[in-house]
C-alpha atoms as a PDB file:
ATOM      1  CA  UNK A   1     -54.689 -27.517  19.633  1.00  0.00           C
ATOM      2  CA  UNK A   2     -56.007 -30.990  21.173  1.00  0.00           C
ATOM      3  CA  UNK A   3     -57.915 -30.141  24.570  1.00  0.00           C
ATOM      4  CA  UNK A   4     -56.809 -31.317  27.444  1.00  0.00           C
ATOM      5  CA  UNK A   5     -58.005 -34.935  29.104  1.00  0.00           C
ATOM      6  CA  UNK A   6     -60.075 -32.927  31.925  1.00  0.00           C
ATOM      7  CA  UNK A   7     -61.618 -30.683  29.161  1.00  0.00           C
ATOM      8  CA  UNK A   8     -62.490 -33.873  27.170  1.00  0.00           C
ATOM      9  CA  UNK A   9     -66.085 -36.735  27.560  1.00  0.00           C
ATOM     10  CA  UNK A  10     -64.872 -39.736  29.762  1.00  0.00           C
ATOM     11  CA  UNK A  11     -64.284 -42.746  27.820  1.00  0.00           C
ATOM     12  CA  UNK A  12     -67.186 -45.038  27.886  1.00  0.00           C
ATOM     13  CA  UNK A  13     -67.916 -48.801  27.688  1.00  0.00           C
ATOM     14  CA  UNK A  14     -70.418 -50.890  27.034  1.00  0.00           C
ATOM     15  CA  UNK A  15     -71.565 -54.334  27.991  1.00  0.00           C
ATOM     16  CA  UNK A  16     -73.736 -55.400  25.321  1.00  0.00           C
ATOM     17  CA  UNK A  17     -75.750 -58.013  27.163  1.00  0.00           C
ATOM     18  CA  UNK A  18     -76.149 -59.116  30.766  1.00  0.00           C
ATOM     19  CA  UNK A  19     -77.007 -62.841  29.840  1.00  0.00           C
ATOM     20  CA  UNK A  20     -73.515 -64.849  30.456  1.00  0.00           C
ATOM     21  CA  UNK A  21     -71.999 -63.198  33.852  1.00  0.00           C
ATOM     22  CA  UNK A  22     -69.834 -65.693  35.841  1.00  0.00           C
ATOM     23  CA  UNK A  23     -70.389 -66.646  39.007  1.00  0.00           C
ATOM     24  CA  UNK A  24     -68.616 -64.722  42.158  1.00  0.00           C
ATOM     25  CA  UNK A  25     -65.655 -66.510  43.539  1.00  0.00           C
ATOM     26  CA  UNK A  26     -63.672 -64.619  46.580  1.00  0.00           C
ATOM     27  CA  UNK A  27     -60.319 -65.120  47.466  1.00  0.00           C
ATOM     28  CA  UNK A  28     -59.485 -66.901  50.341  1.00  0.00           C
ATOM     29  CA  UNK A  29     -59.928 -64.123  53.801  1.00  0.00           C
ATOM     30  CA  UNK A  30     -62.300 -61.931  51.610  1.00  0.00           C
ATOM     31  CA  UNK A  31     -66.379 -62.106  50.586  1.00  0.00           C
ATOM     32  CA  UNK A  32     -68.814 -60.178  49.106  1.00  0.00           C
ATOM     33  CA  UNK A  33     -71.685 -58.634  50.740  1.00  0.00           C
ATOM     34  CA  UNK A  34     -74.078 -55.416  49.950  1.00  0.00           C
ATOM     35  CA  UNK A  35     -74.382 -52.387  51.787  1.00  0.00           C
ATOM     36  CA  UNK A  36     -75.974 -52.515  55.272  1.00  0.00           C
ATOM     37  CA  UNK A  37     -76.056 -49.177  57.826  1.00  0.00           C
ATOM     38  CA  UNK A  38     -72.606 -47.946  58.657  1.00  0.00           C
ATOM     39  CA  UNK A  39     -71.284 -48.435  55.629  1.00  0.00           C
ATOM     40  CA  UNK A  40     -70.901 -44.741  54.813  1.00  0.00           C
ATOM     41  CA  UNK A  41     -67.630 -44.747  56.282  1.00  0.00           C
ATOM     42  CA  UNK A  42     -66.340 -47.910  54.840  1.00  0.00           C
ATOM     43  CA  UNK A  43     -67.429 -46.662  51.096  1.00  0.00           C
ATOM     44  CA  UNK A  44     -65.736 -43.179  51.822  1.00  0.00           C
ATOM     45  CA  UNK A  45     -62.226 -45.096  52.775  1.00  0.00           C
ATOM     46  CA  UNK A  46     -62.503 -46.855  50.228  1.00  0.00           C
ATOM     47  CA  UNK A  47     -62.957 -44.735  47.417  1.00  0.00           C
ATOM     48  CA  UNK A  48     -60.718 -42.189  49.485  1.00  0.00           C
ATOM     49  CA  UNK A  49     -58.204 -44.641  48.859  1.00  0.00           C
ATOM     50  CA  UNK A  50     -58.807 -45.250  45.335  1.00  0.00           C
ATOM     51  CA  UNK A  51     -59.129 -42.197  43.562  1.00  0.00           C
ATOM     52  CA  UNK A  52     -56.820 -40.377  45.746  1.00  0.00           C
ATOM     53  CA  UNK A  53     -59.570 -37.477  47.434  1.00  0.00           C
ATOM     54  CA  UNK A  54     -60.140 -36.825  50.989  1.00  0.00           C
ATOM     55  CA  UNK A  55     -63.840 -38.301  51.452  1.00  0.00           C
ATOM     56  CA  UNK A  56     -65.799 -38.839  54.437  1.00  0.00           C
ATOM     57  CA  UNK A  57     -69.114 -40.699  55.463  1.00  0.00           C
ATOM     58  CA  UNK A  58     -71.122 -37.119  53.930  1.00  0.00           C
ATOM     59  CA  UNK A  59     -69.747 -37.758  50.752  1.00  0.00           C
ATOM     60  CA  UNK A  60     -71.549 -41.255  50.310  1.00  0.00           C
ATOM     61  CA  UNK A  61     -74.535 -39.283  50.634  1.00  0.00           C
ATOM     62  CA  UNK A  62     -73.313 -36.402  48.748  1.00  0.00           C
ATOM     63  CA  UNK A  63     -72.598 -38.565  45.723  1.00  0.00           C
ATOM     64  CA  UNK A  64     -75.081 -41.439  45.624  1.00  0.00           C
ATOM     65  CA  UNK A  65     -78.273 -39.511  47.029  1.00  0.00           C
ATOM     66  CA  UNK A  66     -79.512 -39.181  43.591  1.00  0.00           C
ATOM     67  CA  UNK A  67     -82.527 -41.025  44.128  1.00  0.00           C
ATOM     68  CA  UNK A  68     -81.317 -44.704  42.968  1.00  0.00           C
ATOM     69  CA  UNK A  69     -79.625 -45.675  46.337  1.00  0.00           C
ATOM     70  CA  UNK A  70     -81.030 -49.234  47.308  1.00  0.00           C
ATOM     71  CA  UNK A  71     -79.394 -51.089  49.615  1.00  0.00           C
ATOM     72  CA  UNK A  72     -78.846 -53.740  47.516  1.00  0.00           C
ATOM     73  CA  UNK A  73     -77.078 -51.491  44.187  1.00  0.00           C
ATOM     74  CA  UNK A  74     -74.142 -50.687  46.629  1.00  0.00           C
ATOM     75  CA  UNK A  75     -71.535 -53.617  47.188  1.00  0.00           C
ATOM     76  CA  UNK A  76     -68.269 -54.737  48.092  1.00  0.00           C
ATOM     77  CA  UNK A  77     -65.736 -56.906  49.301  1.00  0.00           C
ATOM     78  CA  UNK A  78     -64.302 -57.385  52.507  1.00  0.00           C
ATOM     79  CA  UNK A  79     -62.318 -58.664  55.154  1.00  0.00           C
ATOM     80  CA  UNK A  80     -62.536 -58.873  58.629  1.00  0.00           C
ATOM     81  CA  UNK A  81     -61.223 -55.218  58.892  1.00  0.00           C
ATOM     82  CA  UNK A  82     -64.574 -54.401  56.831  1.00  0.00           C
ATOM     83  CA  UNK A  83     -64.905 -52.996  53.086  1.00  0.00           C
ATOM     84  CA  UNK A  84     -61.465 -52.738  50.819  1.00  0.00           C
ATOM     85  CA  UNK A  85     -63.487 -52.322  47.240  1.00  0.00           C
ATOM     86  CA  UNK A  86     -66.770 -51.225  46.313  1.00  0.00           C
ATOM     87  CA  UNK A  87     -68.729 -50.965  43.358  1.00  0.00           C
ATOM     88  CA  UNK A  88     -71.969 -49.832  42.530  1.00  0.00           C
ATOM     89  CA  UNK A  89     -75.077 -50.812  40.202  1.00  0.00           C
ATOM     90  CA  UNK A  90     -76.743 -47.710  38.805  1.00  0.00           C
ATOM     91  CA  UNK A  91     -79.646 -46.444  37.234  1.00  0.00           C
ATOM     92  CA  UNK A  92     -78.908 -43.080  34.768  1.00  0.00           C
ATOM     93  CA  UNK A  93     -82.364 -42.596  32.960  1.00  0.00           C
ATOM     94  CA  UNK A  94     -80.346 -40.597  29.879  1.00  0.00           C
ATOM     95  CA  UNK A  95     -79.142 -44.158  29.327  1.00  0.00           C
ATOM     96  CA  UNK A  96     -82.433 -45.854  29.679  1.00  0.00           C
ATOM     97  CA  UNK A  97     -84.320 -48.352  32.120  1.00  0.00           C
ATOM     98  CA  UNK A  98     -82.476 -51.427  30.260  1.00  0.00           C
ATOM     99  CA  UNK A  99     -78.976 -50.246  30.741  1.00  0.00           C
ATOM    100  CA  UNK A 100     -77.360 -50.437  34.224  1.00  0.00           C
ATOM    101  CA  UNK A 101     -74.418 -48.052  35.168  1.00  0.00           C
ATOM    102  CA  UNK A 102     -71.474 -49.756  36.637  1.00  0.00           C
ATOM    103  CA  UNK A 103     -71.050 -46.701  38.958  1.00  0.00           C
ATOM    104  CA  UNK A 104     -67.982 -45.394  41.867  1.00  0.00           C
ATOM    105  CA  UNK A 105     -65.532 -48.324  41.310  1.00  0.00           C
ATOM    106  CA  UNK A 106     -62.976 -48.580  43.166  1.00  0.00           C
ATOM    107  CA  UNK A 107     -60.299 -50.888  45.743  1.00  0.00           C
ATOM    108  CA  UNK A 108     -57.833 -50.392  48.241  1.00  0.00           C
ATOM    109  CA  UNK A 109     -54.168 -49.691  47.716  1.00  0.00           C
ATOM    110  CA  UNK A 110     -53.331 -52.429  49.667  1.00  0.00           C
ATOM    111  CA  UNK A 111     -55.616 -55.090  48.151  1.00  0.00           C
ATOM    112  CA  UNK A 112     -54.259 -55.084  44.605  1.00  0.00           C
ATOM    113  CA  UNK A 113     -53.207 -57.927  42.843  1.00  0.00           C
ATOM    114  CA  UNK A 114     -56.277 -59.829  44.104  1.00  0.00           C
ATOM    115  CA  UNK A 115     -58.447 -59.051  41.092  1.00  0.00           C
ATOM    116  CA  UNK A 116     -60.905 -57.387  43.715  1.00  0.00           C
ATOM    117  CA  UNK A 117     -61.985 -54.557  41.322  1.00  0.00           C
ATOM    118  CA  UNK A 118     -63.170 -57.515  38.965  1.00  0.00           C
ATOM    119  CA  UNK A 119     -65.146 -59.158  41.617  1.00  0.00           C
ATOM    120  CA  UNK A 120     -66.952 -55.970  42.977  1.00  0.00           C
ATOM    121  CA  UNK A 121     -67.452 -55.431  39.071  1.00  0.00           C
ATOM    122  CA  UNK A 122     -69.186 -58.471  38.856  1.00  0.00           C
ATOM    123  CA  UNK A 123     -71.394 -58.441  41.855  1.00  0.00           C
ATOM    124  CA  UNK A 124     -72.674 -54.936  40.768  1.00  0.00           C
ATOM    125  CA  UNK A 125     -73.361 -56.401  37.662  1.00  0.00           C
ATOM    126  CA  UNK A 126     -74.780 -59.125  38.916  1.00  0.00           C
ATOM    127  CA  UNK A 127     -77.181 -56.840  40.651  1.00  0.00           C
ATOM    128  CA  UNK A 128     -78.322 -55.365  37.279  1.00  0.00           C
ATOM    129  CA  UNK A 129     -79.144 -58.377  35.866  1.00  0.00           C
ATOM    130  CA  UNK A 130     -81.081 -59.163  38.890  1.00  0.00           C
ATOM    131  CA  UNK A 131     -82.898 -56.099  38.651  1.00  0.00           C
ATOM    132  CA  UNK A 132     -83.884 -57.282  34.786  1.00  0.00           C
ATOM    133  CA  UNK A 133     -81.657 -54.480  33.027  1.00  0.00           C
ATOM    134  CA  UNK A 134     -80.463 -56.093  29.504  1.00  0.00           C
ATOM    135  CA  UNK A 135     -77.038 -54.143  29.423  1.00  0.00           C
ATOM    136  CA  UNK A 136     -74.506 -51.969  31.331  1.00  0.00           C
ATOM    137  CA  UNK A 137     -72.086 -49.235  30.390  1.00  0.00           C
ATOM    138  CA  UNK A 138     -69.341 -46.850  32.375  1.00  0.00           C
ATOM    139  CA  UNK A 139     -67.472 -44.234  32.730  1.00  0.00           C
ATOM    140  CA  UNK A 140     -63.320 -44.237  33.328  1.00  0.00           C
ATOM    141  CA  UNK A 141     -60.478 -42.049  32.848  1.00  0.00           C
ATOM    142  CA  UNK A 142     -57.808 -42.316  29.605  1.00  0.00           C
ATOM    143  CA  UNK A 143     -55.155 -42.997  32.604  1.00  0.00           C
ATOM    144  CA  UNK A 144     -57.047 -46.197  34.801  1.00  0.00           C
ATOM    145  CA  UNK A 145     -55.291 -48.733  33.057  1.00  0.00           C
ATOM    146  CA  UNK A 146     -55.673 -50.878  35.177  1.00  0.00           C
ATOM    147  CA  UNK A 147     -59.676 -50.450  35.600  1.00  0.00           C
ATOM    148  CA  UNK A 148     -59.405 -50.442  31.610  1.00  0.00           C
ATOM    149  CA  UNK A 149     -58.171 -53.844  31.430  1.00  0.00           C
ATOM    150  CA  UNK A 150     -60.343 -55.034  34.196  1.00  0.00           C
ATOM    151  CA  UNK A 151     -63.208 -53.886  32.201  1.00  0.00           C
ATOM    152  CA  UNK A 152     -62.388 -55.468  29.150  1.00  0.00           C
ATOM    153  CA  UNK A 153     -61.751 -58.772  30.982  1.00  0.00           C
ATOM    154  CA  UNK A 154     -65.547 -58.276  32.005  1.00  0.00           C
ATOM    155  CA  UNK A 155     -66.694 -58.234  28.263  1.00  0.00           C
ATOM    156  CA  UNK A 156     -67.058 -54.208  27.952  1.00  0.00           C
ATOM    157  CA  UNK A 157     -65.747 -52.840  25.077  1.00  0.00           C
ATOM    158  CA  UNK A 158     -65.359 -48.566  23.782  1.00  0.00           C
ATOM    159  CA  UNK A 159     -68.818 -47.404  23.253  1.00  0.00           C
ATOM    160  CA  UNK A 160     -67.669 -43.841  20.669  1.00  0.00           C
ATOM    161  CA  UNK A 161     -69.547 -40.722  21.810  1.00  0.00           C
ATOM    162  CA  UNK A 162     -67.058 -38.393  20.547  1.00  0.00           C
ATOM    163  CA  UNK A 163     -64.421 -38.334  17.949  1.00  0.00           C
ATOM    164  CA  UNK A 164     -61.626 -37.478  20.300  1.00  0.00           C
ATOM    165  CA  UNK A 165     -61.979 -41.077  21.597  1.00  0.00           C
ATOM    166  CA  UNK A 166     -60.813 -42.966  18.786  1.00  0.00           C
ATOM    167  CA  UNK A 167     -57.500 -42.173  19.467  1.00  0.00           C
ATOM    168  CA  UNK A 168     -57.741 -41.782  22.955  1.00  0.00           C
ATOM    169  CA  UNK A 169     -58.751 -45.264  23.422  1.00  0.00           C
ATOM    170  CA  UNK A 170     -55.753 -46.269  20.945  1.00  0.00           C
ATOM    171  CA  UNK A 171     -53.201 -44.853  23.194  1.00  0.00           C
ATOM    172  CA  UNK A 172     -54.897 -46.096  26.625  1.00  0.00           C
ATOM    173  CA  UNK A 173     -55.230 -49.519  25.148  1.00  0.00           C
ATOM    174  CA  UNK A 174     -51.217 -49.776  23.958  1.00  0.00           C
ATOM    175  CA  UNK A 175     -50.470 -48.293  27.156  1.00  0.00           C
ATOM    176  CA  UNK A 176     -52.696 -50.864  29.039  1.00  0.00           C
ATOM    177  CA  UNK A 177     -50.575 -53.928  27.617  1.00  0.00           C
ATOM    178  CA  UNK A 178     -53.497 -54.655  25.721  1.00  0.00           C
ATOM    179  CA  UNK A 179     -51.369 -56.087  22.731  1.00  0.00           C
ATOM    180  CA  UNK A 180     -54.610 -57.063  20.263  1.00  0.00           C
ATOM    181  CA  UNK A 181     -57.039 -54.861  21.775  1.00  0.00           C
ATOM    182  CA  UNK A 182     -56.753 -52.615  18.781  1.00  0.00           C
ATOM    183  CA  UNK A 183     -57.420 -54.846  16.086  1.00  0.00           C
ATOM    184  CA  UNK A 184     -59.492 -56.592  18.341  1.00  0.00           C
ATOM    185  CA  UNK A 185     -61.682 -53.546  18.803  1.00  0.00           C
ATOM    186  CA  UNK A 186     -61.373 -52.044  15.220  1.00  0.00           C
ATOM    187  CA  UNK A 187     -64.975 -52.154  14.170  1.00  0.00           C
ATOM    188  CA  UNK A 188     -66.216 -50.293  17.450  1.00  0.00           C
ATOM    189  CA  UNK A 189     -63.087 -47.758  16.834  1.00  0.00           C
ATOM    190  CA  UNK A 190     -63.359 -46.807  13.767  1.00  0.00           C
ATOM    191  CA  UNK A 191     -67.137 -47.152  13.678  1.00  0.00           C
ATOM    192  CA  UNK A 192     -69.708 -44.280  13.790  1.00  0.00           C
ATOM    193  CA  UNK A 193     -69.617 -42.558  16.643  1.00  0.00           C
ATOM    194  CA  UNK A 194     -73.028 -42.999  19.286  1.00  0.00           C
ATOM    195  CA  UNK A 195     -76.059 -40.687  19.378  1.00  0.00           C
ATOM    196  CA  UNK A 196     -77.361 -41.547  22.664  1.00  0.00           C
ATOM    197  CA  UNK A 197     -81.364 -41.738  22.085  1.00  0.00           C
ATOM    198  CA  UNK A 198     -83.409 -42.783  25.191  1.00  0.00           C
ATOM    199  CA  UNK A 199     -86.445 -44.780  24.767  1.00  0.00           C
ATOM    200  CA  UNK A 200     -88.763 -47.065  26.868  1.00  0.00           C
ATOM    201  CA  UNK A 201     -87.174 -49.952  25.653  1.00  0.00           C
ATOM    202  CA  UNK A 202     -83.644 -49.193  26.706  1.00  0.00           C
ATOM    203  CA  UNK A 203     -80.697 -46.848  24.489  1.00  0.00           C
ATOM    204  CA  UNK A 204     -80.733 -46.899  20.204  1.00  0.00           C
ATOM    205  CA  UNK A 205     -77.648 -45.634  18.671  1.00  0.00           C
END
């Protein structure tokens, strides 16, 4: 019997090189900024917002007080009410100092349709390059389709780490609209599936 999603890995992706990021361009009314004091409350309505959980300003510190919270990994973008999405640039050391972790995505209801969650994406990225990683990689649910085909418009593609996934990631890509993202993405789907080995140098596999 298949297991179900919440039993199952998170899909990943992977960005396999920093190296040709676009520039940041905010919509007219909205610009991009990192985090500065205060903005526990700000993060926690946003991401309140997004995933659908009752947060408050404790849970920023709950959930990012891992030890890798710099001022500067934490951004977002905002309007003159104050943050409406957020995204963060992590550092995970089981994937290595050269790979960043694009980390607690996530945008107002409200502020859809403005490609926001690409621009916070790309800032946070932005930051990892910065901060000289060589690569990033994520975590997302089968049913963020939108997130999905945000990330894919950001150059990630399905990094396998188990064999549920293949499918998985043929059904959230159909589902997603993405009409070639199969064949587009054959050789990574029906590839070998990832052993994650952690070296100096960054993630083998």
């Amino acid at each position: 019997m298949p297991q179900p999603e919440r039993f199952l890995p998170q899909l990943v992706m992977g960005r396999p090189s920093l190296d040709d990021l676009p520039s940041l361009a905010p919509p007219p009314g909205y610009h991009v900024r990192s985090f500065r004091p205060g903005d526990e409350v700000g993060w926690a309505r946003v991401i309140s917002d997004s995933f659908g959980q009752p947060l408050g300003p404790e849970d920023f510190h709950r959930r990012m007080g891992d030890g890798q919270f710099r001022p500067e990994r934490v951004w977002f973008v905002a309007d003159s009410s104050g943050p409406v999405a957020t995204a963060s640039a992590w550092l995970v050391p089981r994937w290595g100092e050269a790979t960043g972790v694009l980390h607690m995505v996530g945008v107002m209801g409200g502020h859809t349709g403005q490609r926001l969650g690409r621009l916070v994406s790309l800032a946070a990225l932005r930051q990892m390059q910065a901060e000289g990683r060589q690569r990033a990689v994520l975590q997302t649910d089968d049913h963020r389709l939108p997130a999905i085909r945000t990330y894919l418009g950001l150059g990630f593609e399905p990094y396998l780490i188990h064999e549920s996934q293949r499918a998985r990631w043929r059904v959230a890509l159909a589902a997603a609209g993405v009409a070639d993202g199969v064949a587009r993405l054959a050789e990574q789907l029906d590839g070998p599936l990832r052993t994650l080995v952690v070296r100096e140098s960054g993630v083998e596999g």
